[in-house]
Protein backbone atom coordinates (compact mmCIF):
# COMPACT_ATOMS: atom_id res chain seq x y z
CA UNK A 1 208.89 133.59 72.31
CA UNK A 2 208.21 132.27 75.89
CA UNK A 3 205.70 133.84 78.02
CA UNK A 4 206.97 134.66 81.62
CA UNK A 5 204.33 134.08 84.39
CA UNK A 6 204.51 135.65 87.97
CA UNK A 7 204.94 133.25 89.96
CA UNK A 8 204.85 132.95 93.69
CA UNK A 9 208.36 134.06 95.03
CA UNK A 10 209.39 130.94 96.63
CA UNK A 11 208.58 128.43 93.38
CA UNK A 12 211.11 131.41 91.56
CA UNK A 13 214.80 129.97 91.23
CA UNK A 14 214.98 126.25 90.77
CA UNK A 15 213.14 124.31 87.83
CA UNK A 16 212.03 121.43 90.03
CA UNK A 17 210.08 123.75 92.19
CA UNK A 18 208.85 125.75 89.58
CA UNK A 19 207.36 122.67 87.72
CA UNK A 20 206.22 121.63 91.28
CA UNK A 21 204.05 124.86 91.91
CA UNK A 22 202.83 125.05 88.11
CA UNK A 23 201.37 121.49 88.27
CA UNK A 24 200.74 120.85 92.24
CA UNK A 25 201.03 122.41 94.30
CA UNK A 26 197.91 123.96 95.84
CA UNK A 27 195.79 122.26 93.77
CA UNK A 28 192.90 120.09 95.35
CA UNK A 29 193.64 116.65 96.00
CA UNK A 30 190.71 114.30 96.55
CA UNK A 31 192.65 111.15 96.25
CA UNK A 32 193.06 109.22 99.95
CA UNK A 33 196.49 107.49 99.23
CA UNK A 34 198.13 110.80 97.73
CA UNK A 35 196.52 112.76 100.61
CA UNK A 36 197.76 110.67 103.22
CA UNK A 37 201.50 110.32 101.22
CA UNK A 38 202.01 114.23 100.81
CA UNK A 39 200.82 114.31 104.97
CA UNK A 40 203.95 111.84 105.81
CA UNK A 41 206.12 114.26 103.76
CA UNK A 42 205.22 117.28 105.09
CA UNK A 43 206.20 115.72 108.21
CA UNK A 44 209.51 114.60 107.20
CA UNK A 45 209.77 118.28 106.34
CA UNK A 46 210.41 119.48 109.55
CA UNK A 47 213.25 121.53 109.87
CA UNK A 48 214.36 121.05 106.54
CA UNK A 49 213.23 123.27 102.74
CA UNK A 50 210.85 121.64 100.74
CA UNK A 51 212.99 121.48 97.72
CA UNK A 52 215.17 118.48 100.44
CA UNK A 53 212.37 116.72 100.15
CA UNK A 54 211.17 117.15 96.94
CA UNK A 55 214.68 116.17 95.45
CA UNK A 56 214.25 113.07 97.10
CA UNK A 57 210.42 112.26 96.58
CA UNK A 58 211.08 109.45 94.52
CA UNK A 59 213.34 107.88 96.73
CA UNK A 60 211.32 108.10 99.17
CA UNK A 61 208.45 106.58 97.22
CA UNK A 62 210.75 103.66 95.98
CA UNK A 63 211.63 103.06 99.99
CA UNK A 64 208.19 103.48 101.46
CA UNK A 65 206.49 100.76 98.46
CA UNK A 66 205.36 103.63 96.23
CA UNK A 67 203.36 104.87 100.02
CA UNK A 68 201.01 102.50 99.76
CA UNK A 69 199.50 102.10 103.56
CA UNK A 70 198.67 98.70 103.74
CA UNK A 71 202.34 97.87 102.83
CA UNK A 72 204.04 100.21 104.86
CA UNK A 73 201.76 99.48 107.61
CA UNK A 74 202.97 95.87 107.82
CA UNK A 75 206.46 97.42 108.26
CA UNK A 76 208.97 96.47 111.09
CA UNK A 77 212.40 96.57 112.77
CA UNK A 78 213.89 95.42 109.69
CA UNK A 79 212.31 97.85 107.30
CA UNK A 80 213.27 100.55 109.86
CA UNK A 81 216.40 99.54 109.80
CA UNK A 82 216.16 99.48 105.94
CA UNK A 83 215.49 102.99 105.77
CA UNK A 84 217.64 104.39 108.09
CA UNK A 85 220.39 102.94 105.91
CA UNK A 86 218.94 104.27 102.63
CA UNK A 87 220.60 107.50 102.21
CA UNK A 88 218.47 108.49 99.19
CA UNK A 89 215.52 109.55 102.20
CA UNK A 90 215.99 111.80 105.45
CA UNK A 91 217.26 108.97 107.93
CA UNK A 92 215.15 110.27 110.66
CA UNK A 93 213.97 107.47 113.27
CA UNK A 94 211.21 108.80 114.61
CA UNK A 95 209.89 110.22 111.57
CA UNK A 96 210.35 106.71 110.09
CA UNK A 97 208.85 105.38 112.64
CA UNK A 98 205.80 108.09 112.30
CA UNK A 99 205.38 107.23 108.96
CA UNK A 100 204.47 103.73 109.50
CA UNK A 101 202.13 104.25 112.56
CA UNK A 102 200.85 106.77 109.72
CA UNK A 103 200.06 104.32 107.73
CA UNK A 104 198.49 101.67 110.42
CA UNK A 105 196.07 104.58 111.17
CA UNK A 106 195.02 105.23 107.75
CA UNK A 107 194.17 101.14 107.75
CA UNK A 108 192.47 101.35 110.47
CA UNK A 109 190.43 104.40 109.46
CA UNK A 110 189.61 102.25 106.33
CA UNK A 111 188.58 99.46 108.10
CA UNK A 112 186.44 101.35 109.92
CA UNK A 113 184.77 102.21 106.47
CA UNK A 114 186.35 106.12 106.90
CA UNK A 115 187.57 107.50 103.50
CA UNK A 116 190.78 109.35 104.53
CA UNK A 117 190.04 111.45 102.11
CA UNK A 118 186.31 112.50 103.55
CA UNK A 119 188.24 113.02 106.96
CA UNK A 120 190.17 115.38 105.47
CA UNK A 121 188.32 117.39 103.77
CA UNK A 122 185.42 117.69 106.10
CA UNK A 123 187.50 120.45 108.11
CA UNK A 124 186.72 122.39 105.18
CA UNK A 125 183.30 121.31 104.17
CA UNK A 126 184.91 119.55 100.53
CA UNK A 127 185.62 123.16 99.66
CA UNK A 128 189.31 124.71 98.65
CA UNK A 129 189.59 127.88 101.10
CA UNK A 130 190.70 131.05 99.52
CA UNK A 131 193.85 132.56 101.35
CA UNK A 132 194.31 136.24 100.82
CA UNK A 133 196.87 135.93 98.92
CA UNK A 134 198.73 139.07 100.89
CA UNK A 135 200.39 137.73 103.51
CA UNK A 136 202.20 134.36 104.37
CA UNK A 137 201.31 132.56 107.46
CA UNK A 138 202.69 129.54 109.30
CA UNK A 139 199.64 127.85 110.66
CA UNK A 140 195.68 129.00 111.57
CA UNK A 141 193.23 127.78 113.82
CA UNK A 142 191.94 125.25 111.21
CA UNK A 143 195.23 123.72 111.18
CA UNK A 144 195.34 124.39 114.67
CA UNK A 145 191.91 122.41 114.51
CA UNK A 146 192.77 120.03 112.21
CA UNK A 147 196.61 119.12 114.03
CA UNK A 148 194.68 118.27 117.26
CA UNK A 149 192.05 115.44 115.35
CA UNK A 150 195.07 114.20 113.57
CA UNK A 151 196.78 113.52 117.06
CA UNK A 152 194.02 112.27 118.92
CA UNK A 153 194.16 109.58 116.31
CA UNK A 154 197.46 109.30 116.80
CA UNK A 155 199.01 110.89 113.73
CA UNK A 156 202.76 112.00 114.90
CA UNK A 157 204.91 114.90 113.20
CA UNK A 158 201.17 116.64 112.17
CA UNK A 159 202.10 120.00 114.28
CA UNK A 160 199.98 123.32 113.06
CA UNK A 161 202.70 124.48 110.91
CA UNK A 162 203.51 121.15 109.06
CA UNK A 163 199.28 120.67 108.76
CA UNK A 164 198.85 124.17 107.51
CA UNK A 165 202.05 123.55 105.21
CA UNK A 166 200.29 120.34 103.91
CA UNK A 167 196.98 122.09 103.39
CA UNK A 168 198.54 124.44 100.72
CA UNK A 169 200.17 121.68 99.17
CA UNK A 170 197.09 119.78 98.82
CA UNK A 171 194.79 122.34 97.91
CA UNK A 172 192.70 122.58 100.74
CA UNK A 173 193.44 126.07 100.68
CA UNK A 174 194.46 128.08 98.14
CA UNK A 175 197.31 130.87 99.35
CA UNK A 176 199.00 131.36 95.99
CA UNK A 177 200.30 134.85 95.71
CA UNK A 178 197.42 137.85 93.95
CA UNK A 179 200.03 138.11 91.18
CA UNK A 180 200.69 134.72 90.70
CA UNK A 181 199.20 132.88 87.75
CA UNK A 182 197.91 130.10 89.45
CA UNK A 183 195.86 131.93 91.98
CA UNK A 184 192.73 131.58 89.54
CA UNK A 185 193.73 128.68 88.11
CA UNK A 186 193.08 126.29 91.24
């Protein structure tokens, strides 16, 4: 007999995003390359479901060198022009184009000696914030917060909504649903 587990209503539905809530989403990432990677999809996100992008997550992996910065960092015309031809990824120019400056600023953070990683989670002190579970929300003023220090670096497609949309993912804080299984869990 299988066990059913309350889930949070939008991971209900579809297997893929099921097996992405159970095992990721929400829970804290530390890593600085998987931070940074989950940060460029969020922003390829934009104006699209999640499930888009997650369909195509290992495309995009395959055409952005697995997301490895110092790769896609070295990226140029060519490579743009790659991508906008690969129709396994959302052919979006400037979020292409994002994606690479993306990655020149995490090499530069780096070879300033800045963990991306540290950066990150300092807005929250290294902690996971507890959401209340109640309500859903678009953005706060720590995304707000955090949206701003992204573009003063010059970060592009890192809005509130698509930083506070990232947070969750990454498990910087924690907004599974009070009934859902998870909640306790991460």
């Amino acid at each position: 007999m299988t066990e059913e587990r309350s889930r949070c209503a939008w991971a209900e539905g579809d297997a893929l995003m099921a097996t992405y809530h159970d095992e990721e989403w929400g829970v804290p990432q530390r890593d600085p390359r998987l931070l940074w990677e989950m940060l460029m999809l969020e922003g390829f996100q934009a104006g699209l479901a999640w499930i888009v992008i997650l369909r195509k997550r290992e495309a995009f992996r395959a055409a952005f060198a697995g997301f490895d910065p110092a790769v896609v960092a070295g990226f140029g015309d060519g490579d743009v022009a790659r991508l906008m031809a690969n129709p396994g990824i959302v052919r979006a120019k400037a979020k292409i184009r994002a994606t690479i400056t993306g990655a020149q600023i995490y090499c530069d953070m780096a070879g300033r000696g800045e963990n991306f990683a540290d950066f990150c989670w300092s807005f929250t002190d290294g902690k996971s914030i507890q959401g209340s579970g109640r309500e859903w929300i678009a953005n706060s003023p720590l995304s707000e917060k955090i949206s701003k220090e992204m573009k003063c670096r010059g970060f592009k497609f890192v809005g509130p909504t698509i930083v506070y949309a990232w947070m969750q993912a990454v498990g910087m804080v924690n907004d599974h649903a009070v009934h859902c299984f998870r909640r306790s869990e991460v």
